[in-house]
Protein backbone atom coordinates (compact mmCIF):
# COMPACT_ATOMS: atom_id res chain seq x y z
CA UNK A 1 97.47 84.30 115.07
CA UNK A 2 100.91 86.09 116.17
CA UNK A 3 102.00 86.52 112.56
CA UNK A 4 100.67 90.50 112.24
CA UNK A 5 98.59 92.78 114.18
CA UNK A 6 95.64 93.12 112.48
CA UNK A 7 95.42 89.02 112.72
CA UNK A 8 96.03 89.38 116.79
CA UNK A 9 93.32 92.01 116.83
CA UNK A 10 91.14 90.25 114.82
CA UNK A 11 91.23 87.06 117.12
CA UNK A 12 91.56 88.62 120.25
CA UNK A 13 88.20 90.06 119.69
CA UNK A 14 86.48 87.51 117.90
CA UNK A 15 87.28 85.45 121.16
CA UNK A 16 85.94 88.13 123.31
CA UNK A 17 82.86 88.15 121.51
CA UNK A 18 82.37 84.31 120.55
CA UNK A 19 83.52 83.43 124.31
CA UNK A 20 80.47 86.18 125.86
CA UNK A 21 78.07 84.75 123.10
CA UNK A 22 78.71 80.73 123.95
CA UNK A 23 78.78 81.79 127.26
CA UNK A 24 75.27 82.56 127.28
CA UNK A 25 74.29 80.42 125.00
CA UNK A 26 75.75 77.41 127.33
CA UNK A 27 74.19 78.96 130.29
CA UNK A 28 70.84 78.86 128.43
CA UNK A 29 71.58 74.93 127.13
CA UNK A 30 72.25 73.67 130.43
CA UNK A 31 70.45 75.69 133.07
CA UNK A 32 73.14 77.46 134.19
CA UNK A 33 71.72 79.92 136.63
CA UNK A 34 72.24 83.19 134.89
CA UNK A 35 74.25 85.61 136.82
CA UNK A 36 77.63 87.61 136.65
CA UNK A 37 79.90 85.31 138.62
CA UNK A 38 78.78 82.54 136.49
CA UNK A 39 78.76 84.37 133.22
CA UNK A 40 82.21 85.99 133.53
CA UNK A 41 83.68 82.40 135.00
CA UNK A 42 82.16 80.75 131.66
CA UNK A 43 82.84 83.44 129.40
CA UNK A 44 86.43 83.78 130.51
CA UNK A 45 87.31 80.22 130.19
CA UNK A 46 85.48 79.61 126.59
CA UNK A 47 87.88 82.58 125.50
CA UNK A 48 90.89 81.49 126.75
CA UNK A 49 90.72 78.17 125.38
CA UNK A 50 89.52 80.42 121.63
CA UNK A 51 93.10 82.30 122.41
CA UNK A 52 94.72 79.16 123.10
CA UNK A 53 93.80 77.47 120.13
CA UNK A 54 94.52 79.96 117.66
CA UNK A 55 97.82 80.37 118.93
CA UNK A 56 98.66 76.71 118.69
CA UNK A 57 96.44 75.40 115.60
CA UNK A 58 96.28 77.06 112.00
CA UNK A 59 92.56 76.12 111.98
CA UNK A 60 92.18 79.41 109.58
CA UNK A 61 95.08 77.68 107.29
CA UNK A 62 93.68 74.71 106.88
CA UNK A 63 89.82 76.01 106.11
CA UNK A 64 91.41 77.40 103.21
CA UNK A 65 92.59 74.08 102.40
CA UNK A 66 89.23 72.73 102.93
CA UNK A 67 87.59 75.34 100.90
CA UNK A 68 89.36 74.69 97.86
CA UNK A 69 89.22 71.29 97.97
CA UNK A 70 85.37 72.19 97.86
CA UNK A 71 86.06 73.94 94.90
CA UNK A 72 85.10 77.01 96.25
CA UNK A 73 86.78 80.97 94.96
CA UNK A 74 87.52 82.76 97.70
CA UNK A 75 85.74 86.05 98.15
CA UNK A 76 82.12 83.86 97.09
CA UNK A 77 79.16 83.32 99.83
CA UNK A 78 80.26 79.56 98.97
CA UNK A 79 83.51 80.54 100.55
CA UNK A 80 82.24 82.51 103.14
CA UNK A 81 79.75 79.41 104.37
CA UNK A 82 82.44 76.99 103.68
CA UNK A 83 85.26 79.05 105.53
CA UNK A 84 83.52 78.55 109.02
CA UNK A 85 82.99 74.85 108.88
CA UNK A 86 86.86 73.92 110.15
CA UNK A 87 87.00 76.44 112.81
CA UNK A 88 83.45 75.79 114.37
CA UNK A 89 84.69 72.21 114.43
CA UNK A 90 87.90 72.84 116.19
CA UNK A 91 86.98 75.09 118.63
CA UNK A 92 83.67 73.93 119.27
CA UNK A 93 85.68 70.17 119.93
CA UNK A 94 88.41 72.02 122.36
CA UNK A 95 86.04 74.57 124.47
CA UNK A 96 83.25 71.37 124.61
CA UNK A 97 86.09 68.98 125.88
CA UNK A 98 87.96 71.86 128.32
CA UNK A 99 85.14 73.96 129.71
CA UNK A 100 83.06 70.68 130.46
CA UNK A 101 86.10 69.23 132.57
CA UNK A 102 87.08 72.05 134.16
CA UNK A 103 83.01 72.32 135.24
CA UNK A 104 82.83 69.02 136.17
CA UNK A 105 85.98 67.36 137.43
CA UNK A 106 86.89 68.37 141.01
CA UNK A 107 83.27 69.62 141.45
CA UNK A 108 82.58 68.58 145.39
CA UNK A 109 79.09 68.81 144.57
CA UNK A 110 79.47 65.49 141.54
CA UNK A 111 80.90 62.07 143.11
CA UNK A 112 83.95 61.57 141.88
CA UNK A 113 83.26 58.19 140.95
CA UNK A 114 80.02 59.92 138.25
CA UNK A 115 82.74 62.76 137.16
CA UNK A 116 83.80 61.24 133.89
CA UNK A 117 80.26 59.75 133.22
CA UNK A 118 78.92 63.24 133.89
CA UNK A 119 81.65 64.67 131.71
CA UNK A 120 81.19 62.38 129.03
CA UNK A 121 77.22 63.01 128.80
CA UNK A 122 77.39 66.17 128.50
CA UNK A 123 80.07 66.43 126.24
CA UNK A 124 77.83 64.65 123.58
CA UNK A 125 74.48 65.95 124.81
CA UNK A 126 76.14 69.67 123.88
CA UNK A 127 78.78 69.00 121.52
CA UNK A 128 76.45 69.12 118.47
CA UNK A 129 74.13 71.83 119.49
CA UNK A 130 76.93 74.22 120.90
CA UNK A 131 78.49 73.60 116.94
CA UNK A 132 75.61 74.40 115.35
CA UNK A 133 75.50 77.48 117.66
CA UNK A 134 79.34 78.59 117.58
CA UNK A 135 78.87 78.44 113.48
CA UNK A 136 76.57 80.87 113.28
CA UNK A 137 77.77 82.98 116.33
CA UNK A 138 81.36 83.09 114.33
CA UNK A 139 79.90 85.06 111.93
CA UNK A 140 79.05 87.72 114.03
CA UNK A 141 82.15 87.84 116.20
CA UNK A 142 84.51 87.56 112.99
CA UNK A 143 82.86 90.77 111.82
CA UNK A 144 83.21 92.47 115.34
CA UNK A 145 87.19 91.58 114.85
CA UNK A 146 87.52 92.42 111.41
CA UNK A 147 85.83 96.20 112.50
CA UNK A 148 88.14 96.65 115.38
CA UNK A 149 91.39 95.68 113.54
CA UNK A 150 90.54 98.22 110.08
CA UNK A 151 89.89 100.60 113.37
CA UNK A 152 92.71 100.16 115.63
CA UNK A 153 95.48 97.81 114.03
CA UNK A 154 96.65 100.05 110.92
CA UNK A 155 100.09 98.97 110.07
């Protein structure tokens, strides 16, 4: 992510975007009531852990890996489909695992002897719905990056 501007633009916003869009998506999933406090608490934390993760994990390098083990040419709709598939994974995995605990463990309102079983329910109640979700929703934030980064991050 920190190798060139245009990449740090590109990810900062897709984050802003992805995070706002999960956020209500999540809030919608799990009856979260809907209001600013809890969508700028959810929102925040499902981008930081996008910024996070991009920093720390090549997850872009190694859908290209993926994608030509596939057998897919770059620059094809095969490609394009294909190229989402390792990111949705990873973040989906990290902001199911982190935004779940950080909801759940320490909450006064949970026993903390039903935390982890709480945590752990949820995880895999949401994990596969919120991936399905954060696929399709990466398409539409990667585009929002890639238009503010030809706008704002010429080398």
């Amino acid at each position: 992510m920190l190798k060139d501007h245009h990449t740090e633009t590109t990810v900062l916003v897709l984050a802003l975007v992805m995070g706002l869009l999960m956020a209500i998506a999540v809030m919608l999933l799990d009856g979260v009531p809907f209001n600013i406090s809890n969508l700028f608490k959810i929102w925040a934390m499902i981008t930081l852990v996008i910024i996070l993760v991009s920093i720390l994990l090549p997850y872009k390098a190694w859908s290209s890996v993926f994608c030509r083990k596939l057998g897919c040419k770059p620059g094809t709709l095969g490609w394009k489909l294909a190229d989402g598939i390792v990111p949705s994974l990873i973040l989906n995995t990290f902001n199911t695992l982190i935004v779940s605990a950080a909801n759940i463990f320490y909450n006064e309102a949970i026993p903390a002897s039903e935390q982890f079983g709480h945590w752990l329910h949820g995880c895999l109640r949401d994990w596969p719905i919120t991936l399905v979700i954060s696929y399709f929703v990466a398409f539409v934030a990667e585009y929002c990056g890639e238009l503010a980064a030809e706008k704002y991050a010429k080398e």
